[in-house]
Protein backbone atom coordinates (compact mmCIF):
# COMPACT_ATOMS: atom_id res chain seq x y z
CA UNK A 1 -57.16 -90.85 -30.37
CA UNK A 2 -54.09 -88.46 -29.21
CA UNK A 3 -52.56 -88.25 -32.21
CA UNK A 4 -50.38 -85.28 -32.94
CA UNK A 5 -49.87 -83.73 -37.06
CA UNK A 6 -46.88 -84.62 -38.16
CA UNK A 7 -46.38 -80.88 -40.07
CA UNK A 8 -47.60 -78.74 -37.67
CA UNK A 9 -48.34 -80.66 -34.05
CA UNK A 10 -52.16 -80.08 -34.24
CA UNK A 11 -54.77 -82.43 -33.38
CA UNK A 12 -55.27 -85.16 -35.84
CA UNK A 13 -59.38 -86.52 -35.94
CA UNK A 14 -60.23 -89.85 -37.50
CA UNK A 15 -62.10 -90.81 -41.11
CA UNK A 16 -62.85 -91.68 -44.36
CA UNK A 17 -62.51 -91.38 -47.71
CA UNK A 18 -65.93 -91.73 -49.61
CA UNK A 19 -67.21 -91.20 -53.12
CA UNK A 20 -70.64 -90.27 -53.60
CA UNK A 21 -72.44 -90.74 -57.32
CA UNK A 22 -75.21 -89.92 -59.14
CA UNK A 23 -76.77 -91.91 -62.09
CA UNK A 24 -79.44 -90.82 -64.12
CA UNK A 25 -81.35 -93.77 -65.25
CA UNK A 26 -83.22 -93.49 -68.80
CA UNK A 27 -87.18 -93.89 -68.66
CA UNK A 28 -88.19 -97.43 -69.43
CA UNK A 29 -90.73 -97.47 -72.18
CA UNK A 30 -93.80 -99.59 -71.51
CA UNK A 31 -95.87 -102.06 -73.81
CA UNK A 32 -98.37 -99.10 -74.10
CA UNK A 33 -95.45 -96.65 -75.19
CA UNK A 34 -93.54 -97.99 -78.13
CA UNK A 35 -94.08 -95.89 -80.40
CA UNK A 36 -93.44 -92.48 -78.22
CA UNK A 37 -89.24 -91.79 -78.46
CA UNK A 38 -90.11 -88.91 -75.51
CA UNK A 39 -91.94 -90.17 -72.57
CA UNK A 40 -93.50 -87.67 -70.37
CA UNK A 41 -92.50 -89.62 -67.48
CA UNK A 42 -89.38 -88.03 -65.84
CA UNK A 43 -85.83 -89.89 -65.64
CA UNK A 44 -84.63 -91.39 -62.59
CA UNK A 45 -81.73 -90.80 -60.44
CA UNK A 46 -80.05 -93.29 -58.33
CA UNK A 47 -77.43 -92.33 -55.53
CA UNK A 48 -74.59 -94.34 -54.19
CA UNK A 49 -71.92 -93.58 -51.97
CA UNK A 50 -68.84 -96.39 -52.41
CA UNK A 51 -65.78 -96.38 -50.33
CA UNK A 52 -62.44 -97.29 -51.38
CA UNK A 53 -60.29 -100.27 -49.85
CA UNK A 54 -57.07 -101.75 -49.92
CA UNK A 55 -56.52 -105.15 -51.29
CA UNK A 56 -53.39 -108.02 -50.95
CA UNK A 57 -52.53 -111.17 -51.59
CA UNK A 58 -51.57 -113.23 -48.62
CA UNK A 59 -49.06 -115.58 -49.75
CA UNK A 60 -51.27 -118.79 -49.61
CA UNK A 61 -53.50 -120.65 -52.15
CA UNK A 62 -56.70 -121.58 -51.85
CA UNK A 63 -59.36 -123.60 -53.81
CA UNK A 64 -59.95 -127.51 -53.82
CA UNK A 65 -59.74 -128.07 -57.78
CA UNK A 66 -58.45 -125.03 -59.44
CA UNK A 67 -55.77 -123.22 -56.66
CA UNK A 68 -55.67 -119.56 -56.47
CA UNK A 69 -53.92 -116.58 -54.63
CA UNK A 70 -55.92 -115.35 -51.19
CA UNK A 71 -56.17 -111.78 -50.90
CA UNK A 72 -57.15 -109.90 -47.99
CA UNK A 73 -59.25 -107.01 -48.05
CA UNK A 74 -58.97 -104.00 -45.36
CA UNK A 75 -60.83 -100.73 -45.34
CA UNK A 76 -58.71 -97.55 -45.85
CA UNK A 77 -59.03 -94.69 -43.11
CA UNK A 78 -57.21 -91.74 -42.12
CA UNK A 79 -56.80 -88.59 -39.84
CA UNK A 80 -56.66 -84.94 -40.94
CA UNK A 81 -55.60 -82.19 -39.13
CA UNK A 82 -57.56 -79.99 -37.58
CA UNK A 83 -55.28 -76.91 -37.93
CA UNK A 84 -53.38 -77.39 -41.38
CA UNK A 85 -55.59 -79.75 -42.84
CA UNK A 86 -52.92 -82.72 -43.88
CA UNK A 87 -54.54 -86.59 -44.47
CA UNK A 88 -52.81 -89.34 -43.27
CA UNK A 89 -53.86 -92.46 -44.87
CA UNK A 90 -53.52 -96.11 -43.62
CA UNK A 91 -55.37 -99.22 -44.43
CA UNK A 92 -56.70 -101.05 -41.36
CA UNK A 93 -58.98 -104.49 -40.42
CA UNK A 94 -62.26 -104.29 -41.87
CA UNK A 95 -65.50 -104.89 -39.63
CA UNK A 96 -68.76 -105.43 -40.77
């Protein structure tokens, strides 16, 4: 991609914005372990990265019995500049 910074003329790159997250997932107490409130065993932590996308509705109606609004979902990306730093944002067609 060629693309030129609006600001400052540098070179623009292509990505993403993503959101990573960490859950910490109590210990799950056992038949054998009822009555201990502390278990030895240590918690659990569960990582996720989502990323964020745009939705809209289309204008039609779908459904056979109940009718509702179609939406259509496309993945947000960007470009930042290499030289100032500024993110452009822009939603485009998502492909699995």
């Amino acid at each position: 991609m060629d693309k030129k910074c609006p600001k400052c003329g540098g070179e623009m790159t292509e990505g993403e914005i993503r959101f990573d997250s960490d859950t910490v997932m109590p210990n799950q107490m056992n038949a054998y372990m009822t009555g201990i409130p502390n278990s030895p065993l240590p918690a659990v932590y569960q990582s996720s990265t989502s990323k964020p996308y745009w939705e809209e509705k289309t204008g039609k109606r779908t459904g056979f019995i109940l009718k509702s609004d179609e939406t259509k979902t496309l993945r947000i990306k960007g470009l930042r500049c290499t030289l100032c730093g500024y993110v452009e944002m822009y939603a485009a067609e998502k492909r699995e």
